[in-house]
C-alpha atoms as a PDB file:
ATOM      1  CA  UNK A   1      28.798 100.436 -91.737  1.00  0.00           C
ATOM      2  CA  UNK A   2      32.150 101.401 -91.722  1.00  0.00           C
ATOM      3  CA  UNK A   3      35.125  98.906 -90.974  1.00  0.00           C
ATOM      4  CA  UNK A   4      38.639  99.644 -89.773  1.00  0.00           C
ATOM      5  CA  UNK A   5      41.331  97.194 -90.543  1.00  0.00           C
ATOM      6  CA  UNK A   6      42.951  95.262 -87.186  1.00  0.00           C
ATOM      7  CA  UNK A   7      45.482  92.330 -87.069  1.00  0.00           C
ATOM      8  CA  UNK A   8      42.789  89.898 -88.147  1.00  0.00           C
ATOM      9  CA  UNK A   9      41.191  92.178 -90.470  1.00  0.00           C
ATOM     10  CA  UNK A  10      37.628  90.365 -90.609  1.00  0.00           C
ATOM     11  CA  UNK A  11      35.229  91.824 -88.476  1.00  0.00           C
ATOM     12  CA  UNK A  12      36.218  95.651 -86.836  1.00  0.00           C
ATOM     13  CA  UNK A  13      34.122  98.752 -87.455  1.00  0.00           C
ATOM     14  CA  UNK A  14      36.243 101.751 -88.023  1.00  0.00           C
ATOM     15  CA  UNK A  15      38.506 101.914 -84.920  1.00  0.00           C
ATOM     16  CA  UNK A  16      38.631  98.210 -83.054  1.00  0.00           C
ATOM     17  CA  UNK A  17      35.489  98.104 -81.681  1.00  0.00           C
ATOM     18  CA  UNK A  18      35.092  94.029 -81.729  1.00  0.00           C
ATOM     19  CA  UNK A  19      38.595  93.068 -80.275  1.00  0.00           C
ATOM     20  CA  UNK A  20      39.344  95.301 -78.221  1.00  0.00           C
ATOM     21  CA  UNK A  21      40.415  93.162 -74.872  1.00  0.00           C
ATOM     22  CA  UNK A  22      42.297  94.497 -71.729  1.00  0.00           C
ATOM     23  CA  UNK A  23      44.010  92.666 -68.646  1.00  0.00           C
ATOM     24  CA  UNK A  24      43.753  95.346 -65.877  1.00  0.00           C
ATOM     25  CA  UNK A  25      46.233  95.154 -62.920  1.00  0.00           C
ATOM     26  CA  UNK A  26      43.906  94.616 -60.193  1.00  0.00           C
ATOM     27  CA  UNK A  27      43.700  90.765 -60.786  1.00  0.00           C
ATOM     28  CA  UNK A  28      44.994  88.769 -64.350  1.00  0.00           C
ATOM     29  CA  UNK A  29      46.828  86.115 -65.527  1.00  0.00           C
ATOM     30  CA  UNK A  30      49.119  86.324 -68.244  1.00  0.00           C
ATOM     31  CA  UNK A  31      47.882  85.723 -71.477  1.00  0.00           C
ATOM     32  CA  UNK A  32      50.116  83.224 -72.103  1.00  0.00           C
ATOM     33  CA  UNK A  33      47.496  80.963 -71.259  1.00  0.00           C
ATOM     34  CA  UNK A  34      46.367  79.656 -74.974  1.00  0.00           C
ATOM     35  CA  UNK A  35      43.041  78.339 -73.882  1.00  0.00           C
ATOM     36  CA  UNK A  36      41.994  81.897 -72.889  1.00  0.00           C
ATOM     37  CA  UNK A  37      43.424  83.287 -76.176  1.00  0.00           C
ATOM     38  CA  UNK A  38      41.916  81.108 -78.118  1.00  0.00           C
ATOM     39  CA  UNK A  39      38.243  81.780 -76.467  1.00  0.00           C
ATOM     40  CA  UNK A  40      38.578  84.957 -76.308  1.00  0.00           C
ATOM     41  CA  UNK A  41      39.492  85.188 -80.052  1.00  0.00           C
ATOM     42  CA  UNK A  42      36.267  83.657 -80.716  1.00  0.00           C
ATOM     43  CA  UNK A  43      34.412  85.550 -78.774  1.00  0.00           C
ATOM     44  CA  UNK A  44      35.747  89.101 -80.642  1.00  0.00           C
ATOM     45  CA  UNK A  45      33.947  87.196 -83.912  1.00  0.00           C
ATOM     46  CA  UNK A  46      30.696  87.386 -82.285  1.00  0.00           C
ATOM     47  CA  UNK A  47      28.072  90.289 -80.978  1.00  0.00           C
ATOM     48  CA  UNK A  48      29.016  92.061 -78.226  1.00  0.00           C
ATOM     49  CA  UNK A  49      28.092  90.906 -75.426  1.00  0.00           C
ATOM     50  CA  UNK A  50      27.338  93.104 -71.966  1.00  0.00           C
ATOM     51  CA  UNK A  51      28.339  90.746 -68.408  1.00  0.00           C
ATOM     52  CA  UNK A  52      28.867  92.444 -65.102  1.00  0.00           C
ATOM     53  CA  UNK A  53      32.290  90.361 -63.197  1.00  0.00           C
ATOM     54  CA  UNK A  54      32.001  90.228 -59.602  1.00  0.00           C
ATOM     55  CA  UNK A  55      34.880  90.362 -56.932  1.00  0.00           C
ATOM     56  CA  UNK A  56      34.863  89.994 -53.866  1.00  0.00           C
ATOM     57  CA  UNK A  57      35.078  90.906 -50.733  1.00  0.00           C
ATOM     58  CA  UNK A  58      35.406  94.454 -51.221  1.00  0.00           C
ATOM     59  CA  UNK A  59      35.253  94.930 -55.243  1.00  0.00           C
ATOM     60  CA  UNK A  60      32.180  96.386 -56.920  1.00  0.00           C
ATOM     61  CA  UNK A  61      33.368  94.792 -59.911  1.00  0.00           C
ATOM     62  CA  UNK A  62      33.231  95.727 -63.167  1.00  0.00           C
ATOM     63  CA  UNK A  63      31.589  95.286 -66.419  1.00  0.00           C
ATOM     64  CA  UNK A  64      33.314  93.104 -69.668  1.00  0.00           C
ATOM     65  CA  UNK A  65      32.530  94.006 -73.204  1.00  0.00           C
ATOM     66  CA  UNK A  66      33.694  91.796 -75.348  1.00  0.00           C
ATOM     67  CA  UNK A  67      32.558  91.151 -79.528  1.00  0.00           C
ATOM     68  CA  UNK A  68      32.049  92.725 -82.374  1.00  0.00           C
ATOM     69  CA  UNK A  69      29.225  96.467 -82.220  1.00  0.00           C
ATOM     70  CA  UNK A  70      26.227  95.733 -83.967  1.00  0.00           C
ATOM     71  CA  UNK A  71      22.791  97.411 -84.713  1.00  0.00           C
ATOM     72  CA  UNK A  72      21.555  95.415 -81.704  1.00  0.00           C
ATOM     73  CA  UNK A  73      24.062  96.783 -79.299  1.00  0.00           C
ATOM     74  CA  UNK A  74      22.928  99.320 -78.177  1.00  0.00           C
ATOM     75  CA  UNK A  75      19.891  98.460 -77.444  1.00  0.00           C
ATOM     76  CA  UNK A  76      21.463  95.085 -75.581  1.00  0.00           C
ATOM     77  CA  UNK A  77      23.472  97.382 -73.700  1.00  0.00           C
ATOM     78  CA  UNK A  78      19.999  99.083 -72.279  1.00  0.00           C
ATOM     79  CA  UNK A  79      18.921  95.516 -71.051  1.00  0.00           C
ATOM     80  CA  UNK A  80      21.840  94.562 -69.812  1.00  0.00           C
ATOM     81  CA  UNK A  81      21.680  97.901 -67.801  1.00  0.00           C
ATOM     82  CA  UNK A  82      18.298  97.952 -66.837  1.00  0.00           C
ATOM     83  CA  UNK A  83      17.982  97.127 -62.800  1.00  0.00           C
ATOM     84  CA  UNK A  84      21.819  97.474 -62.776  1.00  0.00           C
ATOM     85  CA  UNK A  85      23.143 100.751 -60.530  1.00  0.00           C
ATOM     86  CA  UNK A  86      25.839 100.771 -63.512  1.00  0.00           C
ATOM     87  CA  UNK A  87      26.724 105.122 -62.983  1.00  0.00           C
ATOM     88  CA  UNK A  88      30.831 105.734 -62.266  1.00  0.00           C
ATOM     89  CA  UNK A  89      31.328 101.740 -63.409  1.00  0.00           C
ATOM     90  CA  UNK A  90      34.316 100.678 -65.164  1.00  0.00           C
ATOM     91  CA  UNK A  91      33.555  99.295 -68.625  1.00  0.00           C
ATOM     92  CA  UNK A  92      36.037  96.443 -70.029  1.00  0.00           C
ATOM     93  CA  UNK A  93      36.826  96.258 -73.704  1.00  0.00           C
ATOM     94  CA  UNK A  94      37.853  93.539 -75.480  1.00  0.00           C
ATOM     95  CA  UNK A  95      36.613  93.905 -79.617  1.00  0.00           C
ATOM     96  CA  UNK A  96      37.654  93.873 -82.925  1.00  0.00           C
ATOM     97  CA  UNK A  97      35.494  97.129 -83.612  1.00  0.00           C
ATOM     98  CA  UNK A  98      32.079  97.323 -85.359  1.00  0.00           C
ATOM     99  CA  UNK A  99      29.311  99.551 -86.925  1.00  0.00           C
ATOM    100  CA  UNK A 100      30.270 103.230 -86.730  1.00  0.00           C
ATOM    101  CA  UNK A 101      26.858 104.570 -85.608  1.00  0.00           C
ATOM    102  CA  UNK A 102      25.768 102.243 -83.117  1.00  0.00           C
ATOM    103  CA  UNK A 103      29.499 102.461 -81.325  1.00  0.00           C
ATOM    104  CA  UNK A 104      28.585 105.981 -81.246  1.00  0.00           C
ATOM    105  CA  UNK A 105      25.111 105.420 -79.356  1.00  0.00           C
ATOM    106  CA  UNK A 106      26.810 103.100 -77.720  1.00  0.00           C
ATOM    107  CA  UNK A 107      29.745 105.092 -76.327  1.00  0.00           C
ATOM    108  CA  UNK A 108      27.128 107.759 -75.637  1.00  0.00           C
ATOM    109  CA  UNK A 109      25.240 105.272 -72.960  1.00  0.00           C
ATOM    110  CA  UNK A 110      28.788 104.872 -71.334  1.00  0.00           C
ATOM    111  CA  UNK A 111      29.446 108.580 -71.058  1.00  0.00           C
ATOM    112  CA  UNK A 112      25.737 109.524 -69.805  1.00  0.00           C
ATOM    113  CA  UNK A 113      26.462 107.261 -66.987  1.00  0.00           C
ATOM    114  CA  UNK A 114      29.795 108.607 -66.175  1.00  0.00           C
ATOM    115  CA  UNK A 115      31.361 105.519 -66.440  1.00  0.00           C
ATOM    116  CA  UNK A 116      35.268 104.471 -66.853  1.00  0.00           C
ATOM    117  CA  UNK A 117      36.777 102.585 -69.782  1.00  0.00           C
ATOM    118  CA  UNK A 118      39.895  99.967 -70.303  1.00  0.00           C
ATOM    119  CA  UNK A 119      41.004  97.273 -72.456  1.00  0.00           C
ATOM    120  CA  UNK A 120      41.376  93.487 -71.487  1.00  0.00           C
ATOM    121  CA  UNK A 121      39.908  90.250 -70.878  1.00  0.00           C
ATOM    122  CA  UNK A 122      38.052  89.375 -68.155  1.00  0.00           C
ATOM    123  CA  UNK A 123      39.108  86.089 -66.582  1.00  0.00           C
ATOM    124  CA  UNK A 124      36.902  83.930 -63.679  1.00  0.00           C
ATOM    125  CA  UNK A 125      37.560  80.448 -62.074  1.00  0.00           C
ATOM    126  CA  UNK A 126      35.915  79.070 -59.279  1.00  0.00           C
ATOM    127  CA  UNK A 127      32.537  80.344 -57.942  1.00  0.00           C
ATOM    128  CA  UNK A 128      31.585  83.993 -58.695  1.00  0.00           C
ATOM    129  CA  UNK A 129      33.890  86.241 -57.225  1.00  0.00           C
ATOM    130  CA  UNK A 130      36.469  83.946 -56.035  1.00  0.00           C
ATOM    131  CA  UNK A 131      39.555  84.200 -58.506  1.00  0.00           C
ATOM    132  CA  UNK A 132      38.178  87.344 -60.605  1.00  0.00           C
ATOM    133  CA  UNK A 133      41.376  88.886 -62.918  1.00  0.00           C
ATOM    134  CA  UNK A 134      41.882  91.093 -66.464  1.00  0.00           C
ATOM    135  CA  UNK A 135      44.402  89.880 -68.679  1.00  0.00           C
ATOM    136  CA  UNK A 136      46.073  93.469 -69.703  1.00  0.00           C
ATOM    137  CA  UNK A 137      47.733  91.732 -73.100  1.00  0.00           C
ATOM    138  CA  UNK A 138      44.670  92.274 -74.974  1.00  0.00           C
ATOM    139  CA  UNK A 139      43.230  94.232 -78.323  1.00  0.00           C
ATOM    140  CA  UNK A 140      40.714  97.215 -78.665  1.00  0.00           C
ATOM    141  CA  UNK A 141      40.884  98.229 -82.475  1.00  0.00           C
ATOM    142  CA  UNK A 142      38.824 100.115 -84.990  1.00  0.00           C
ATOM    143  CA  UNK A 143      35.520 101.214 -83.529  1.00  0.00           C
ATOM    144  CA  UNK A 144      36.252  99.857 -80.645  1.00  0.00           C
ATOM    145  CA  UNK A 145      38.834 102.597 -79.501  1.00  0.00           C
ATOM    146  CA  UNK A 146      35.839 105.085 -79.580  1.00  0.00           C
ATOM    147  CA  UNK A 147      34.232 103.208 -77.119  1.00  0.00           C
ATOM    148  CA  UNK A 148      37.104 103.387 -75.420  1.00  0.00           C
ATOM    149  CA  UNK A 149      37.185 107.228 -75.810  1.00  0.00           C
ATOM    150  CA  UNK A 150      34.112 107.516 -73.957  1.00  0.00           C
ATOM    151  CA  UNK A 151      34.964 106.396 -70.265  1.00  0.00           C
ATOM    152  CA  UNK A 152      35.442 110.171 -67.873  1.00  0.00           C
ATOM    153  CA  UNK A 153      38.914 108.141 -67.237  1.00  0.00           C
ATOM    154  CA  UNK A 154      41.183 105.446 -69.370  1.00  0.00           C
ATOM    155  CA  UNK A 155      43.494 103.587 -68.441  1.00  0.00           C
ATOM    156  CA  UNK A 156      45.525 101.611 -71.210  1.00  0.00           C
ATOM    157  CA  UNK A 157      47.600  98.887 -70.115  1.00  0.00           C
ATOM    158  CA  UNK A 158      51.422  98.896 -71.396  1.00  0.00           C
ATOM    159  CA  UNK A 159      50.693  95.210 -72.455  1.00  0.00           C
ATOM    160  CA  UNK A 160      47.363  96.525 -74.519  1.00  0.00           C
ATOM    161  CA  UNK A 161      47.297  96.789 -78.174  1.00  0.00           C
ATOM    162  CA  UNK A 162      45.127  99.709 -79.220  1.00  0.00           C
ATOM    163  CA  UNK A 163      45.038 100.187 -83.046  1.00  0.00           C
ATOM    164  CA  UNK A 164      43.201 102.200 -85.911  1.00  0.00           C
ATOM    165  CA  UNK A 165      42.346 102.597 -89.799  1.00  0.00           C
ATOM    166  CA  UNK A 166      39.932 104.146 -91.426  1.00  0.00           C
ATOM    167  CA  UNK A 167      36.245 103.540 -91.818  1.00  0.00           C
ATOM    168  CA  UNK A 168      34.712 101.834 -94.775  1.00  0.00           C
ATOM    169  CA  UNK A 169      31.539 100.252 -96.498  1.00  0.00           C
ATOM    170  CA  UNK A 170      31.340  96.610 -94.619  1.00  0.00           C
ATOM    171  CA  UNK A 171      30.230  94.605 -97.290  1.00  0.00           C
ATOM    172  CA  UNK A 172      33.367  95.822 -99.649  1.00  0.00           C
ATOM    173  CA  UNK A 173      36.147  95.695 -97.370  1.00  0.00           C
ATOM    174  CA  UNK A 174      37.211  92.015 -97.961  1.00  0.00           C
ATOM    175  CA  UNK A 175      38.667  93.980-101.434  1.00  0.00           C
ATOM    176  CA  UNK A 176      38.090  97.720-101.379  1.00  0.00           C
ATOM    177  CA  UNK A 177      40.435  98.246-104.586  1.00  0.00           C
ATOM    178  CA  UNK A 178      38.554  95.720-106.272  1.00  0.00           C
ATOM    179  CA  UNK A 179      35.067  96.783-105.279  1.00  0.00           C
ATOM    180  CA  UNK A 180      32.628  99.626-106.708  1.00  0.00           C
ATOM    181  CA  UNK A 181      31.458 102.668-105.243  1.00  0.00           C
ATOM    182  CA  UNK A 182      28.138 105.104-105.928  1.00  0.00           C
ATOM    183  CA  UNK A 183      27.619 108.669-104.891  1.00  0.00           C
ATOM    184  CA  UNK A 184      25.418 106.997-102.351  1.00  0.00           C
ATOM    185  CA  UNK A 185      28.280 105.076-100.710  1.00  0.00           C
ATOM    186  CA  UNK A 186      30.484 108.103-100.318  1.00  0.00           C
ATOM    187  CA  UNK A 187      27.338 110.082 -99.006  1.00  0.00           C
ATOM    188  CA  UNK A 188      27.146 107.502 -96.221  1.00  0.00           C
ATOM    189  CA  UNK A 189      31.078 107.781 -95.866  1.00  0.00           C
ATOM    190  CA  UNK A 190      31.151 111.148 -95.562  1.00  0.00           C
ATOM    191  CA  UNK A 191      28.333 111.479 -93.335  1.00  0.00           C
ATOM    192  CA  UNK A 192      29.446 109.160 -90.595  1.00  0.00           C
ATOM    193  CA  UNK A 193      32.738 110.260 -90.718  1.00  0.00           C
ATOM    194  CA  UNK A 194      31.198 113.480 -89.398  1.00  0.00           C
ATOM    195  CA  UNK A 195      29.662 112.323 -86.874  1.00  0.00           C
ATOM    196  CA  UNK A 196      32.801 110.335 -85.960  1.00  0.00           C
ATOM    197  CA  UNK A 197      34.239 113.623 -85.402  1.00  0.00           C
ATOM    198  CA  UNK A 198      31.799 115.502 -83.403  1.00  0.00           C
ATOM    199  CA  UNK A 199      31.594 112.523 -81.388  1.00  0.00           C
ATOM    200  CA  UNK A 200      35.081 112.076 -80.682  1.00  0.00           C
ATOM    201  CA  UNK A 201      35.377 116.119 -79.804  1.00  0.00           C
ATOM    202  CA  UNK A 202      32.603 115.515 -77.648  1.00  0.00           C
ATOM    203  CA  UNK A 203      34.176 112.898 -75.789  1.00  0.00           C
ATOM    204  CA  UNK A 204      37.223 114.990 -75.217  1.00  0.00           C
ATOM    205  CA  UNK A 205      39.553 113.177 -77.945  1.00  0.00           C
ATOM    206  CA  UNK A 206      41.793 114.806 -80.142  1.00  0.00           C
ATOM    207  CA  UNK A 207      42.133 115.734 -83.291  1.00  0.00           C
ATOM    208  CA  UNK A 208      45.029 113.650 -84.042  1.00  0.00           C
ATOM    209  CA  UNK A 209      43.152 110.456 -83.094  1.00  0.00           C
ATOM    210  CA  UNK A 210      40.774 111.218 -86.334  1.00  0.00           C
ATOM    211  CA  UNK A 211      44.190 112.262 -88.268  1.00  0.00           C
ATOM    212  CA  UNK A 212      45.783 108.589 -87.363  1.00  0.00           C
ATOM    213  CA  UNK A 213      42.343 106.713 -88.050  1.00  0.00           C
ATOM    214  CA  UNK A 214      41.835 108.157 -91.445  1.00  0.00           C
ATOM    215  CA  UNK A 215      45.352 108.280 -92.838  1.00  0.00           C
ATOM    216  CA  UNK A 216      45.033 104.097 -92.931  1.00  0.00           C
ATOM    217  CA  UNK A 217      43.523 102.554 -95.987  1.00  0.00           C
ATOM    218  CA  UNK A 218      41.471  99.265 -95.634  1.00  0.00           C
ATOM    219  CA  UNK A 219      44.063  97.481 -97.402  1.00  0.00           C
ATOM    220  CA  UNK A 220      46.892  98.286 -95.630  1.00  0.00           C
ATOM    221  CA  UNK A 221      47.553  97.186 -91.526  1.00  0.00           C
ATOM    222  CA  UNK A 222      45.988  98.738 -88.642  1.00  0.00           C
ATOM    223  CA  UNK A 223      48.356 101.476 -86.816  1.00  0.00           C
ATOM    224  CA  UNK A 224      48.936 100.236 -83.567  1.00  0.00           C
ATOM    225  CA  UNK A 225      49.041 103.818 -81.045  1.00  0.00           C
ATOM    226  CA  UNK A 226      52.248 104.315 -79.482  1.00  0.00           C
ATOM    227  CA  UNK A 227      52.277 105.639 -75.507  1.00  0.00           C
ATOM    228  CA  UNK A 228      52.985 108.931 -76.957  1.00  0.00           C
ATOM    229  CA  UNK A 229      50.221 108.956 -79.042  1.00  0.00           C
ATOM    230  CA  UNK A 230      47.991 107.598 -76.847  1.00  0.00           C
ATOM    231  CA  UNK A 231      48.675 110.574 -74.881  1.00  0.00           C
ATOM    232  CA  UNK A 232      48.366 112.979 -77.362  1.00  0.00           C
ATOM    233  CA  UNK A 233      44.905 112.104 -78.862  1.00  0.00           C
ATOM    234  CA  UNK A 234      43.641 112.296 -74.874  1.00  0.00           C
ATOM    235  CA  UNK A 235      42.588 108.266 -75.189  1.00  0.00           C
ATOM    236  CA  UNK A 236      44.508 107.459 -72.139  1.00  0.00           C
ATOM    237  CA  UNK A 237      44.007 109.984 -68.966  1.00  0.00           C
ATOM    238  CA  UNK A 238      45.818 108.126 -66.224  1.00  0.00           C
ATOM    239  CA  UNK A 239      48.758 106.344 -65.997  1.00  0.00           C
ATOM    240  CA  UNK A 240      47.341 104.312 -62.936  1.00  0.00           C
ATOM    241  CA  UNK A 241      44.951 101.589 -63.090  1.00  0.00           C
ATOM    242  CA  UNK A 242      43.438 101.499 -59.795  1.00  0.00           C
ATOM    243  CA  UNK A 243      41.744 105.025 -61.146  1.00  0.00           C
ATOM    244  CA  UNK A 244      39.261 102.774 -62.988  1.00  0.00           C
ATOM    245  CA  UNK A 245      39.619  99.194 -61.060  1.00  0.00           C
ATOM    246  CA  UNK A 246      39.985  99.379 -57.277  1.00  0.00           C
ATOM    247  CA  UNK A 247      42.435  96.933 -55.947  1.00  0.00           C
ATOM    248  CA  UNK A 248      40.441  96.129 -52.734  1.00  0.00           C
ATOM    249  CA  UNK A 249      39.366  92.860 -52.531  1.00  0.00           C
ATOM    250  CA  UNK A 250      40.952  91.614 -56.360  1.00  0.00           C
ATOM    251  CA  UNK A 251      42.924  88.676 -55.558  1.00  0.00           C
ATOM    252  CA  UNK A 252      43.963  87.212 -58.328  1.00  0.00           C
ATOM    253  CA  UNK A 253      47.074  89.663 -58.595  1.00  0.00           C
ATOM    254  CA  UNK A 254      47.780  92.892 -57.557  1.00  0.00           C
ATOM    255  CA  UNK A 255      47.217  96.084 -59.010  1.00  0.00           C
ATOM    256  CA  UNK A 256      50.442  96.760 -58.556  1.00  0.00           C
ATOM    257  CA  UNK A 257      51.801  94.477 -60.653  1.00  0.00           C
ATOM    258  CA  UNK A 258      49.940  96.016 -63.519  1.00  0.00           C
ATOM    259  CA  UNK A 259      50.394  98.958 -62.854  1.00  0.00           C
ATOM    260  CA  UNK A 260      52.588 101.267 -65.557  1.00  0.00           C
ATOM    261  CA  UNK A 261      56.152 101.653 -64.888  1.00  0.00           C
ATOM    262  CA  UNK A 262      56.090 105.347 -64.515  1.00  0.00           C
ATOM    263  CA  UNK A 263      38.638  99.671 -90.076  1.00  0.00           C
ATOM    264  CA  UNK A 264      35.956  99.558 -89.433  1.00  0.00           C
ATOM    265  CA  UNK A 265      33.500  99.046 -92.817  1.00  0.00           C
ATOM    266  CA  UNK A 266      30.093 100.218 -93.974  1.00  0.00           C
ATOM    267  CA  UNK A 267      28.022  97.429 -93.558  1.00  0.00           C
ATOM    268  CA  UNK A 268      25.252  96.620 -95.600  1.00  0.00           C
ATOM    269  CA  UNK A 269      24.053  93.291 -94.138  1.00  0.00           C
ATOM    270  CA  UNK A 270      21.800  92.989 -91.327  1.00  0.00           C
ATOM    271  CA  UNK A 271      23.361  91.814 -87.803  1.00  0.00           C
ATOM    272  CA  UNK A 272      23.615  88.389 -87.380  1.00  0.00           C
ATOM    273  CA  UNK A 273      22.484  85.905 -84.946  1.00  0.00           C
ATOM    274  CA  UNK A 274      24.486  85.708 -81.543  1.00  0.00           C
ATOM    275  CA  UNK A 275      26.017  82.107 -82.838  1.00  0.00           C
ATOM    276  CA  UNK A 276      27.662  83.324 -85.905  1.00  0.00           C
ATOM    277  CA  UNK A 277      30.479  85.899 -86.755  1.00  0.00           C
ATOM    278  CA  UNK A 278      29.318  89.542 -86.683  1.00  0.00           C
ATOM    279  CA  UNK A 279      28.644  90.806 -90.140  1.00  0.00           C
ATOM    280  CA  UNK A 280      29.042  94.722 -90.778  1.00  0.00           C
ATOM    281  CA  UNK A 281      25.673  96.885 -92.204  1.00  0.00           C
ATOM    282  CA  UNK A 282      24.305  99.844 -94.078  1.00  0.00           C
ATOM    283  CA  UNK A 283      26.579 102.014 -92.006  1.00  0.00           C
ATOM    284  CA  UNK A 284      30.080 103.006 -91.214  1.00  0.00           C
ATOM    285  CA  UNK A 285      32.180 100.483 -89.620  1.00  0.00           C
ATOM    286  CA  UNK A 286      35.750  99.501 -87.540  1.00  0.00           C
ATOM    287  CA  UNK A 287      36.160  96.163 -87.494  1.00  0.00           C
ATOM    288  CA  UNK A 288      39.037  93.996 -87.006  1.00  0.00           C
ATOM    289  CA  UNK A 289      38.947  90.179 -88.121  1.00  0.00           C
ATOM    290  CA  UNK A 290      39.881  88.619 -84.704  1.00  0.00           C
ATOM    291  CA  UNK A 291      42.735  90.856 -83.045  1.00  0.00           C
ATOM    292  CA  UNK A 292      46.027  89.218 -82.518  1.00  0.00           C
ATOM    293  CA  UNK A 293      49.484  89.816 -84.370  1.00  0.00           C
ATOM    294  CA  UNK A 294      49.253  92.296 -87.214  1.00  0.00           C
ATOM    295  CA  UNK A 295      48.984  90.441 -90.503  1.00  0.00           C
ATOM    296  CA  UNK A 296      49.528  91.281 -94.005  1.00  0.00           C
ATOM    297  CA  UNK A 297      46.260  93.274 -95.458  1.00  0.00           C
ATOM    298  CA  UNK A 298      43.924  90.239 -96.303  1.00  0.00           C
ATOM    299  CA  UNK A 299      41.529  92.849 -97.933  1.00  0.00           C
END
């Protein structure tokens, strides 16, 4: 698996896929809140987990990704859906990035079913329903902006952080200068990185997104997208949020007030279990250590 770099550098697949996290205008707090932070920090470290977030009365509600893409993702994703009328939902991101391929498969599932993509964290008090919100000031790197790539219609808060690198072997990324290579290893490289690329045409992204991802070395900081670029590489489609999160019936706080104002690595380890930090595999990978502040290259 490939890994991008992100803030936290430990645990992204190619572009942000495990800490990527969202507030949405339709209902959130602000992320000053350090208790949330500090969970939700956490939670990037782990497996991505699929929950569906009710609100009420008149919200369908929406569904909150949040961890690290593994090789059981997808297939978790399929459970979670199974039974679940999930077609034309809105998908929330909040992940550090992950394994290449399966983000692929992955953002595949999300297309097929015509849903809508984001970034934040999901926030509930009370009983289901009650106080439901998405915290905008959130992180979707590495892998994890592919996923985001794959909702018909994005929205990307102004308060989101949505940053790249470029893919690279999981298990070497801790200190890619340091580390040795086979023909084998750039094979794998090589290969996903194509289908990185068809996938992202596919999705309706642009060639520049690929440009920006791959111009980044493991060992240097994630580039965080600007507006302008988030334009021009076709990852954001709307400028208003209530195109993927109705405001009926979201409490919390309204739409309008969120509303804009006009690495992953190759991994070669098997995925861990759900209780411990999300290790990259045999594939390419975007993974960002635990999104936050952009720090100085720690590999």
């Amino acid at each position: 698996m490939i890994r991008l770099k992100s803030p936290d550098l430990r645990g992204w697949v190619l572009l942000g896929a495990a800490a990527l996290c969202i507030a949405l205008p339709g209902a959130v707090t602000t992320l000053g809140n350090s208790a949330h932070a500090g969970a939700a920090l956490e939670e990037r470290k782990l497996p991505m987990k699929f929950s569906w977030v009710a609100c009420q009365p008149d919200c369908r509600g929406w569904v909150s990704a949040v961890g690290v893409v593994t090789a059981d993702s997808p297939k978790d994703f399929e459970d979670f859906a199974r039974g679940r009328e999930l077609n034309g939902a809105t998908v929330v991101l909040d992940s550090s990035g992950g394994s290449v391929n399966d983000s692929i498969i992955l953002g595949r599932h999300f297309r097929n079913l015509g849903m809508l993509t984001t970034v934040g964290i999901s926030v509930q008090r009370g009983a289901p329903g009650e106080r439901t919100s998405v915290m905008p000031e959130a992180y979707c790197e590495s892998m994890c902006v592919f996923l985001l790539l794959s909702g018909k219609a994005r929205y990307v808060p102004e308060a989101a952080h949505v940053r790249v690198h470029q893919i690279w072997m999981g298990d070497r990324a801790d200190d890619p200068k340091a580390a040795s290579y086979t023909a084998q290893d750039l094979m794998i490289v090589e290969r996903d990185i194509g289908r990185l690329a068809r996938y992202t045409f596919d999705m309706g992204g642009a060639g520049e997104l690929l440009s920006l991802a791959l111009s980044v070395p493991p060992w240097e900081d994630l580039h965080e997208l600007s507006r302008a670029e988030l334009q021009r590489t076709n990852l954001a489609t709307t400028e208003l949020v209530a195109d993927v999160l109705p405001h009926t019936g979201i409490t919390a706080v309204p739409m309008a007030e969120l509303a804009p104002k006009a690495q992953d690595r190759v991994d070669a380890k098997a995925s861990e279990a759900p209780t411990q930090v999300a290790k990259s595999t045999r594939t390419a990978e975007a993974v960002v250590p635990t999104g936050g502040r952009a720090a100085t290259p720690s590999q």
